[in-house]
C-alpha atoms as a PDB file:
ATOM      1  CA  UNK A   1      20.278 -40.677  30.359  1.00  0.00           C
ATOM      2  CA  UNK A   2      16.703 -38.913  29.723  1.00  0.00           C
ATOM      3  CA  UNK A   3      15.768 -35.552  28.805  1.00  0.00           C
ATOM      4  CA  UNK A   4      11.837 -34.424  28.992  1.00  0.00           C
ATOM      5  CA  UNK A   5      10.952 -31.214  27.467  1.00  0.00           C
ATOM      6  CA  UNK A   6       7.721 -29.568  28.407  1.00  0.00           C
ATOM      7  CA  UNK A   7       6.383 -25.943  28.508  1.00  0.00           C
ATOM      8  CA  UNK A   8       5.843 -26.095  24.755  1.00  0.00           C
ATOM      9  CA  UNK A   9       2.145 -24.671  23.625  1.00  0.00           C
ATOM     10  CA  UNK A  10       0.619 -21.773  21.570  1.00  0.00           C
ATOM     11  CA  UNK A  11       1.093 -18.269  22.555  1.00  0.00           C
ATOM     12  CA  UNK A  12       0.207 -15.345  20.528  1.00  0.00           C
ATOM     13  CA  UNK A  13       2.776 -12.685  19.187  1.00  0.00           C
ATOM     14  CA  UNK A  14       4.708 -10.651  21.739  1.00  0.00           C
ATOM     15  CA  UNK A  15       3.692 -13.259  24.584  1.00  0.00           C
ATOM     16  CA  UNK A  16       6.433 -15.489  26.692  1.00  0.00           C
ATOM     17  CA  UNK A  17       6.792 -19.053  27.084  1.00  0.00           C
ATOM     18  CA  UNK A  18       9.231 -20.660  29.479  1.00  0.00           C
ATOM     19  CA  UNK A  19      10.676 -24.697  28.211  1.00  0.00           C
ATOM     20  CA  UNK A  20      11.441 -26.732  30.621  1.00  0.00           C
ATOM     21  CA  UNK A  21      14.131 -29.674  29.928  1.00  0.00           C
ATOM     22  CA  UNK A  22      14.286 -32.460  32.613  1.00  0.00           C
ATOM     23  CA  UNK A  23      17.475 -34.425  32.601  1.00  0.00           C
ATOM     24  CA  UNK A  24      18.113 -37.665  34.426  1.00  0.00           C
ATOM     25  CA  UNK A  25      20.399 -40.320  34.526  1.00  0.00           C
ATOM     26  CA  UNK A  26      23.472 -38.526  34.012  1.00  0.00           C
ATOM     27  CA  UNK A  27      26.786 -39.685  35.328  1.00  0.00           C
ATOM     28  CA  UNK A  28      28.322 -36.729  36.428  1.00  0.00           C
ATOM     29  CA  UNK A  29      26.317 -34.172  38.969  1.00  0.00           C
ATOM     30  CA  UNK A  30      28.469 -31.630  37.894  1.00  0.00           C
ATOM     31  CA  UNK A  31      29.976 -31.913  34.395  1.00  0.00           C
ATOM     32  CA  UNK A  32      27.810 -31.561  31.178  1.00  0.00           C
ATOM     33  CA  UNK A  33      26.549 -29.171  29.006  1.00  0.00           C
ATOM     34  CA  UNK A  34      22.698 -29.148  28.181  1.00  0.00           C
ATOM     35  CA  UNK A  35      21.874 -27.436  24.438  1.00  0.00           C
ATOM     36  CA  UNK A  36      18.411 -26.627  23.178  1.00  0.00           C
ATOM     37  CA  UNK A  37      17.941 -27.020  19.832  1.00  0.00           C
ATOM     38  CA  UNK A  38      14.682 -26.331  17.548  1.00  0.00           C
ATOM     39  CA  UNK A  39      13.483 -27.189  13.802  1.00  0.00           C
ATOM     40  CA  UNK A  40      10.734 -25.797  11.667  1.00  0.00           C
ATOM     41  CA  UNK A  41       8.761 -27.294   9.115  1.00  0.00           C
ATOM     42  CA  UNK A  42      10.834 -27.379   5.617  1.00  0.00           C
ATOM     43  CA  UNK A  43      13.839 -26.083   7.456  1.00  0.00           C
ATOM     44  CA  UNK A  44      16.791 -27.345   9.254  1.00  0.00           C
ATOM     45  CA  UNK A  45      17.316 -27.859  12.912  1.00  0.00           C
ATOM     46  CA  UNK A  46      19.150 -24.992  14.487  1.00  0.00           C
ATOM     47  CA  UNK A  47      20.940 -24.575  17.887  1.00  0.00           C
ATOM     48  CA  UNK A  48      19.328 -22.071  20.507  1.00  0.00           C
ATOM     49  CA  UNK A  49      21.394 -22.011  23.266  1.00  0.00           C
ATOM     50  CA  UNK A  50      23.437 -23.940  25.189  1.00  0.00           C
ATOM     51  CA  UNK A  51      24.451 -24.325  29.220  1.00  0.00           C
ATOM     52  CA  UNK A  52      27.471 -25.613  30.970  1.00  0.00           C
ATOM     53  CA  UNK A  53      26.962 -26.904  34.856  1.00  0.00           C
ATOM     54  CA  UNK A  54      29.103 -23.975  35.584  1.00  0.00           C
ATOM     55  CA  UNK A  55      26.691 -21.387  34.375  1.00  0.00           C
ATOM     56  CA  UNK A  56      28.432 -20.573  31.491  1.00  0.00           C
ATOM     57  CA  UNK A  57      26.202 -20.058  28.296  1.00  0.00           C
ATOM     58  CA  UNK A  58      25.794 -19.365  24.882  1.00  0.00           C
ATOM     59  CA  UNK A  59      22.676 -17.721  22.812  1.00  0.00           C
ATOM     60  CA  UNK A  60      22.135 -17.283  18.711  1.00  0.00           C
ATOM     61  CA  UNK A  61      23.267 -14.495  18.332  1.00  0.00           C
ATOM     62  CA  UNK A  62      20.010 -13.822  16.326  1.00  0.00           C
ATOM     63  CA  UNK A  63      17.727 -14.119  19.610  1.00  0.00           C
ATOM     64  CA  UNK A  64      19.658 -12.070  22.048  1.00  0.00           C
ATOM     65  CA  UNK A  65      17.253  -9.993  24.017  1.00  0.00           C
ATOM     66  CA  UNK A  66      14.413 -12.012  22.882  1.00  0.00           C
ATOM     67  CA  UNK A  67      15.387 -15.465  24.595  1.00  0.00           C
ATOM     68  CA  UNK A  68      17.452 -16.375  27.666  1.00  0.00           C
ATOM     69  CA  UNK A  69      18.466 -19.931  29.201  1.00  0.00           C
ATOM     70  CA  UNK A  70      19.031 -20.959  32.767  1.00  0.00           C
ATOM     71  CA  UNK A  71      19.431 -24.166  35.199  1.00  0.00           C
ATOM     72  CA  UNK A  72      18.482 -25.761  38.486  1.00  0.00           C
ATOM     73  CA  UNK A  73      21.313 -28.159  39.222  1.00  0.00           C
ATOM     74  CA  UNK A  74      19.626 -28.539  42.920  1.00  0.00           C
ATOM     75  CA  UNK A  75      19.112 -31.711  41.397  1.00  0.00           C
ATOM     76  CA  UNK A  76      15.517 -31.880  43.026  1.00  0.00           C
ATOM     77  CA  UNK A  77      13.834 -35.462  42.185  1.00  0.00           C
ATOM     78  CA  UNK A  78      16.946 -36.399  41.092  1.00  0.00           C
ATOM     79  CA  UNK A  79      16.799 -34.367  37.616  1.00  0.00           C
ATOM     80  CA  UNK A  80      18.703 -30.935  36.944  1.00  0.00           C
ATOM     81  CA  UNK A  81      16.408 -28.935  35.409  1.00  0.00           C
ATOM     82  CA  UNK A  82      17.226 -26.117  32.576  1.00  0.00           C
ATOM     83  CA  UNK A  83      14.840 -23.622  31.273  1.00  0.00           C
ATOM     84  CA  UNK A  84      14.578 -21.465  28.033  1.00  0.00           C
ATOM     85  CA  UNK A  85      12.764 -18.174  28.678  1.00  0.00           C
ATOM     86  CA  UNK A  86      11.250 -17.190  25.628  1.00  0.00           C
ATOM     87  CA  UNK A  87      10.295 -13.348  25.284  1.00  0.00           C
ATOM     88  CA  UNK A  88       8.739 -11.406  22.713  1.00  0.00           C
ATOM     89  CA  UNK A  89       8.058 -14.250  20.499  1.00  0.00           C
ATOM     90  CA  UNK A  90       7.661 -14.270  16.680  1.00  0.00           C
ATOM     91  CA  UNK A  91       5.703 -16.168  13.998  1.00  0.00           C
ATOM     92  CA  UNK A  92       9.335 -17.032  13.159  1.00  0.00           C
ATOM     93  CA  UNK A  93       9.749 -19.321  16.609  1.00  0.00           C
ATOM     94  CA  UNK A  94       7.195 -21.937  15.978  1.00  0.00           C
ATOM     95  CA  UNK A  95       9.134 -25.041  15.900  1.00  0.00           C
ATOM     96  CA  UNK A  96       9.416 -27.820  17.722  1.00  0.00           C
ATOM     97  CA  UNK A  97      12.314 -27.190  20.869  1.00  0.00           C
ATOM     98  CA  UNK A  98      14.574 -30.056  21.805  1.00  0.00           C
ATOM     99  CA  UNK A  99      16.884 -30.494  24.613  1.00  0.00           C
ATOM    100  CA  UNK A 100      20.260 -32.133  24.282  1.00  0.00           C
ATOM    101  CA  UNK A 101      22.995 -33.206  26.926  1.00  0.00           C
ATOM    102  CA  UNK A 102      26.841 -34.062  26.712  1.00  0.00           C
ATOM    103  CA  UNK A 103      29.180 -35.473  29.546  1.00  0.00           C
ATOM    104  CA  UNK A 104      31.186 -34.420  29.927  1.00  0.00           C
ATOM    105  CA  UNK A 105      30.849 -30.488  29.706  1.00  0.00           C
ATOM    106  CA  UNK A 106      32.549 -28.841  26.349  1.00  0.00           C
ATOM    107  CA  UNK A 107      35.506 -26.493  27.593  1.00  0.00           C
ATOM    108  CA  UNK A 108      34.712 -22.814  28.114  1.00  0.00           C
ATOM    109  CA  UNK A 109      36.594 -21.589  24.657  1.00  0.00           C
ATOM    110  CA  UNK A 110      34.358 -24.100  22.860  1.00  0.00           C
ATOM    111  CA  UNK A 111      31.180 -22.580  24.666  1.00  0.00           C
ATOM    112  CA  UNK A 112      32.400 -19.143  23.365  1.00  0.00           C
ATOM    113  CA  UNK A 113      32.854 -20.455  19.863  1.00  0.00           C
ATOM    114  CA  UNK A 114      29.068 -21.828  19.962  1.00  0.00           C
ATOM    115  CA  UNK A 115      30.414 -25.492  19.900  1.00  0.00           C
ATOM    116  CA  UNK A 116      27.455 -25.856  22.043  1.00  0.00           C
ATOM    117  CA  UNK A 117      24.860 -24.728  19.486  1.00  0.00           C
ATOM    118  CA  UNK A 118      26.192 -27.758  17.306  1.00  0.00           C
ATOM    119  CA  UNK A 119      23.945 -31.105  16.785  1.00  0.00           C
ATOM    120  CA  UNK A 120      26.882 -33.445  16.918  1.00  0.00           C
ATOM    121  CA  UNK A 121      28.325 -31.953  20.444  1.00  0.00           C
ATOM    122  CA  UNK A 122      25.398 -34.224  22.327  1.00  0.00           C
ATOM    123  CA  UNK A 123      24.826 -37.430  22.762  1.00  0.00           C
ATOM    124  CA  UNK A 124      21.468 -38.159  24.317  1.00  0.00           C
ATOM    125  CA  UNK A 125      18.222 -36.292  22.966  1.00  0.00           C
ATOM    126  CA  UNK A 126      14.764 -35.550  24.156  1.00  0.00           C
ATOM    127  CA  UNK A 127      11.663 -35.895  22.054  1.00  0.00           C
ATOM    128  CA  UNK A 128      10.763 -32.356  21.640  1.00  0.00           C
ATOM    129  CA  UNK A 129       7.967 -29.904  23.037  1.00  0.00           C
ATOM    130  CA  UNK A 130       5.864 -27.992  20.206  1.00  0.00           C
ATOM    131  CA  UNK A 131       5.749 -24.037  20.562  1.00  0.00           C
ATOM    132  CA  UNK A 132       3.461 -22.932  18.253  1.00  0.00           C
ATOM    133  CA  UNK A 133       3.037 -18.606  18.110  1.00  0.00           C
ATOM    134  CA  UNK A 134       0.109 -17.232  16.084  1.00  0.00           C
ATOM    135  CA  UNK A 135      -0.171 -13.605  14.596  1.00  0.00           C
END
């Protein structure tokens, strides 16, 4: 399994940036849940948001309104595709943004409980894209 992230760059206060996370490999077309994940400098990393194949997702409840995820299961050049639409970014959302996938998907209560914003849900990682926002 391989997840690519891309989309990551610097974008000034108030601006958008859309992620892109590029999965291949997987076993299943149509069971797994894809998390994006992000970690500062000096802090922890912290979950995002997270997708089942289903549609079903899950946002931090601290960037509601600001930040909304989405997929392409088309499976176009073989990869699904899921995006993170960032909106109305802060200082606070430099980090670098990491994608994360688990087969098969986590069951819809779990989703609700944010299982899916939890590091040791996944099993295969990507290597991270770098948003950087400046004031």
């Amino acid at each position: 399994v391989q997840l690519v992230e891309s989309g990551g760059g610097l974008v000034q206060v108030g601006g958008s940036l859309r992620l892109s996370c590029a999965v291949s490999g997987l076993q299943f077309d149509d069971d797994h849940t894809v998390g994006w994940f992000r970690k500062a400098p000096g802090k922890e990393r912290e979950g995002v948001s997270s997708i089942a194949f289903d549609g079903d997702s899950y946002i931090a409840r601290h960037l509601l309104g600001r930040f909304t995820i989405s997929a392409d299961n088309t499976r176009n050049g073989g990869k699904n595709t899921i995006y993170l639409q960032m909106n109305n970014v802060e200082v606070e959302d430099t980090a670098t943004y990491y994608c994360a996938v688990i087969e098969p998907t986590i069951s819809k209560p779990a989703m609700a409980a944010g299982v899916g914003l939890a590091e040791s849900t996944y099993d295969y990682w990507g290597q991270g894209t770098q948003v950087t926002v400046s004031s």
